[in-house]
C-alpha atoms as a PDB file:
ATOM      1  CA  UNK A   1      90.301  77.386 107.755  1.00  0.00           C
ATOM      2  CA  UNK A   2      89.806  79.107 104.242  1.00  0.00           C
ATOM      3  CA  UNK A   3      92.150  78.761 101.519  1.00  0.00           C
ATOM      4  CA  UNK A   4      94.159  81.765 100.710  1.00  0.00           C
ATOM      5  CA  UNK A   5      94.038  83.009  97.421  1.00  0.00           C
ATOM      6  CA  UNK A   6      97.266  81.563  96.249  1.00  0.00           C
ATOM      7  CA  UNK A   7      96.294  78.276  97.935  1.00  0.00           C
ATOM      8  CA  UNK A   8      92.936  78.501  95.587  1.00  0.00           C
ATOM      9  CA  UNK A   9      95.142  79.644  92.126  1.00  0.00           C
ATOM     10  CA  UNK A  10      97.775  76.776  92.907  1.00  0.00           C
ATOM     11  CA  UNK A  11      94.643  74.253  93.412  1.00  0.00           C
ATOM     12  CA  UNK A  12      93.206  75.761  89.603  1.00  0.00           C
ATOM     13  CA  UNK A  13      96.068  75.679  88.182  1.00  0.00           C
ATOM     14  CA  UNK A  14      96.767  72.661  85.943  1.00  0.00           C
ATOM     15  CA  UNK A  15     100.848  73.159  85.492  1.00  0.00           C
ATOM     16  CA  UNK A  16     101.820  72.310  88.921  1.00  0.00           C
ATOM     17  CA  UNK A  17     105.771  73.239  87.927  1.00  0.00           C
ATOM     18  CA  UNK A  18     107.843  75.911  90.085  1.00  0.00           C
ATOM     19  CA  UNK A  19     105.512  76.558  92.977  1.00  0.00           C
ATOM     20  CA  UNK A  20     108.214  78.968  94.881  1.00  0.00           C
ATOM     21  CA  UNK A  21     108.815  81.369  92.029  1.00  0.00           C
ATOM     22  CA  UNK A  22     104.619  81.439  91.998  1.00  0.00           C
ATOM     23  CA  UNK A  23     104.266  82.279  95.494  1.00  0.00           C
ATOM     24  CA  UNK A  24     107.018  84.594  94.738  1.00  0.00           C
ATOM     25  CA  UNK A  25     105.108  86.536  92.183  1.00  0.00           C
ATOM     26  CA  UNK A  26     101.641  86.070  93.960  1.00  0.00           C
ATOM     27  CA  UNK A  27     102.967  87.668  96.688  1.00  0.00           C
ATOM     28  CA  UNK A  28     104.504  90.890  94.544  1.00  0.00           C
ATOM     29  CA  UNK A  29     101.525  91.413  92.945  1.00  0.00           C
ATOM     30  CA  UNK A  30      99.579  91.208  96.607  1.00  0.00           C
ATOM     31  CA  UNK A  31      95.628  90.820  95.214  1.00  0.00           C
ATOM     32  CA  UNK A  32      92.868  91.651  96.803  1.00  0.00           C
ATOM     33  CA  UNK A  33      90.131  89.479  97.073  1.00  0.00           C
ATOM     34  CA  UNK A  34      88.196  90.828  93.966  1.00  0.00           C
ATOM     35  CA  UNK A  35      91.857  90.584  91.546  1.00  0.00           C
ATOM     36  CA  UNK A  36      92.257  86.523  93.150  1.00  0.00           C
ATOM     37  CA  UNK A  37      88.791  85.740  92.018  1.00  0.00           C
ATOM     38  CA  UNK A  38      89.744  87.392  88.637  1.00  0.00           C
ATOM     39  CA  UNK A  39      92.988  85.269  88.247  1.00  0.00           C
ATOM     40  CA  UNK A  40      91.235  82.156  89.240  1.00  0.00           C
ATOM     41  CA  UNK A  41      88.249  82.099  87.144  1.00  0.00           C
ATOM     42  CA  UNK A  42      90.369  83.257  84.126  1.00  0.00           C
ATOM     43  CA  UNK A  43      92.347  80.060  84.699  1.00  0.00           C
ATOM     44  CA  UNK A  44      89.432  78.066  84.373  1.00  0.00           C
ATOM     45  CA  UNK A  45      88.712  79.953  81.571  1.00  0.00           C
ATOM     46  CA  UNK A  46      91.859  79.315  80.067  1.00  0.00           C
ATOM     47  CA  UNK A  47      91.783  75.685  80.616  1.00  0.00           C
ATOM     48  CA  UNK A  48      89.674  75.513  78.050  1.00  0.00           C
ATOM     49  CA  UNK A  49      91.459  77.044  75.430  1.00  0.00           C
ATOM     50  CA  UNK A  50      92.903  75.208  72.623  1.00  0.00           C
ATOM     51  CA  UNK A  51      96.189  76.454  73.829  1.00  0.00           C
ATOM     52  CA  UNK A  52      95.746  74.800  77.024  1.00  0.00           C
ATOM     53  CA  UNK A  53      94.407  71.664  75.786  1.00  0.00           C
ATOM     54  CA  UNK A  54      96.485  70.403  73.045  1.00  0.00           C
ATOM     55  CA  UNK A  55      99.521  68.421  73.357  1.00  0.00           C
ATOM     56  CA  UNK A  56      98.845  67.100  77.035  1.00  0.00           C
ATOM     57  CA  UNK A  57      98.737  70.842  78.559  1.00  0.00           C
ATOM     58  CA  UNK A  58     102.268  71.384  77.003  1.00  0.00           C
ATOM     59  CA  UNK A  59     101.558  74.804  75.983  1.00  0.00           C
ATOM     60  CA  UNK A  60     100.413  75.751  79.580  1.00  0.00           C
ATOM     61  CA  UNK A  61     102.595  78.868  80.808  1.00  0.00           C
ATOM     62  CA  UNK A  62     104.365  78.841  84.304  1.00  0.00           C
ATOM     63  CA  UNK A  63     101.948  79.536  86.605  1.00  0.00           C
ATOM     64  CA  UNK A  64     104.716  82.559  88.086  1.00  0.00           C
ATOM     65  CA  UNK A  65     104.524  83.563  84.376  1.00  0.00           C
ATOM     66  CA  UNK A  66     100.874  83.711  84.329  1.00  0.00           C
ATOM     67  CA  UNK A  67     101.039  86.503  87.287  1.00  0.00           C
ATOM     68  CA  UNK A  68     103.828  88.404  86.034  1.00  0.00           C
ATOM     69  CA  UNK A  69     102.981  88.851  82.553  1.00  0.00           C
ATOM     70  CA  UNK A  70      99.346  89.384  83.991  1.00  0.00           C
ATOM     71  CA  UNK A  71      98.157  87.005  81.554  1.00  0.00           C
ATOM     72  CA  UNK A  72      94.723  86.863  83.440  1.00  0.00           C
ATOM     73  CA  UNK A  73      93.826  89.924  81.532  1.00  0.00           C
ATOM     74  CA  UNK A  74      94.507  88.352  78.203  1.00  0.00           C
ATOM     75  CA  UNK A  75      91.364  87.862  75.953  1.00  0.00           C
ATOM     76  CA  UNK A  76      90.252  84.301  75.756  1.00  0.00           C
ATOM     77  CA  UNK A  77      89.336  83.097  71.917  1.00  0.00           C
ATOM     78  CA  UNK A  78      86.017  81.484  72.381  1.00  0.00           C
ATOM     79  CA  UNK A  79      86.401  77.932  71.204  1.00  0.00           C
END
């Protein structure tokens, strides 16, 4: 059986903190196949951010945050 898109995010997503309130906001924002594969590759590419490296990931946002704020459409400093 194939993941579903949240499924996929949750598995990319390195802050594994308040899965409910994600599913909650995954489901508001209802993506299409195209927008999941969007979100999820700009979580790898935030991984490897400064941001999202230093202090032991403690800079990492929510992952519900990281859907509502739509931060997958936030520019990504190249390291």
């Amino acid at each position: 059986m194939e993941s579903s898109g949240f499924d996929r995010f949750w598995e990319a997503y390195p802050r594994k903190v308040a899965k409910g309130a994600a599913i909650k906001a995954w489901d508001k924002l209802k993506p299409d196949d195209s927008l999941a594969e969007k979100i999820i590759a700009s979580v790898h590419d935030h991984k490897r951010t400064d941001q999202w490296r230093k202090s032991n990931g403690e800079f990492i946002t929510h992952p519900s945050t990281f859907i509502n704020q739509q931060r997958y459409l936030d520019e990504i400093e190249q390291p």
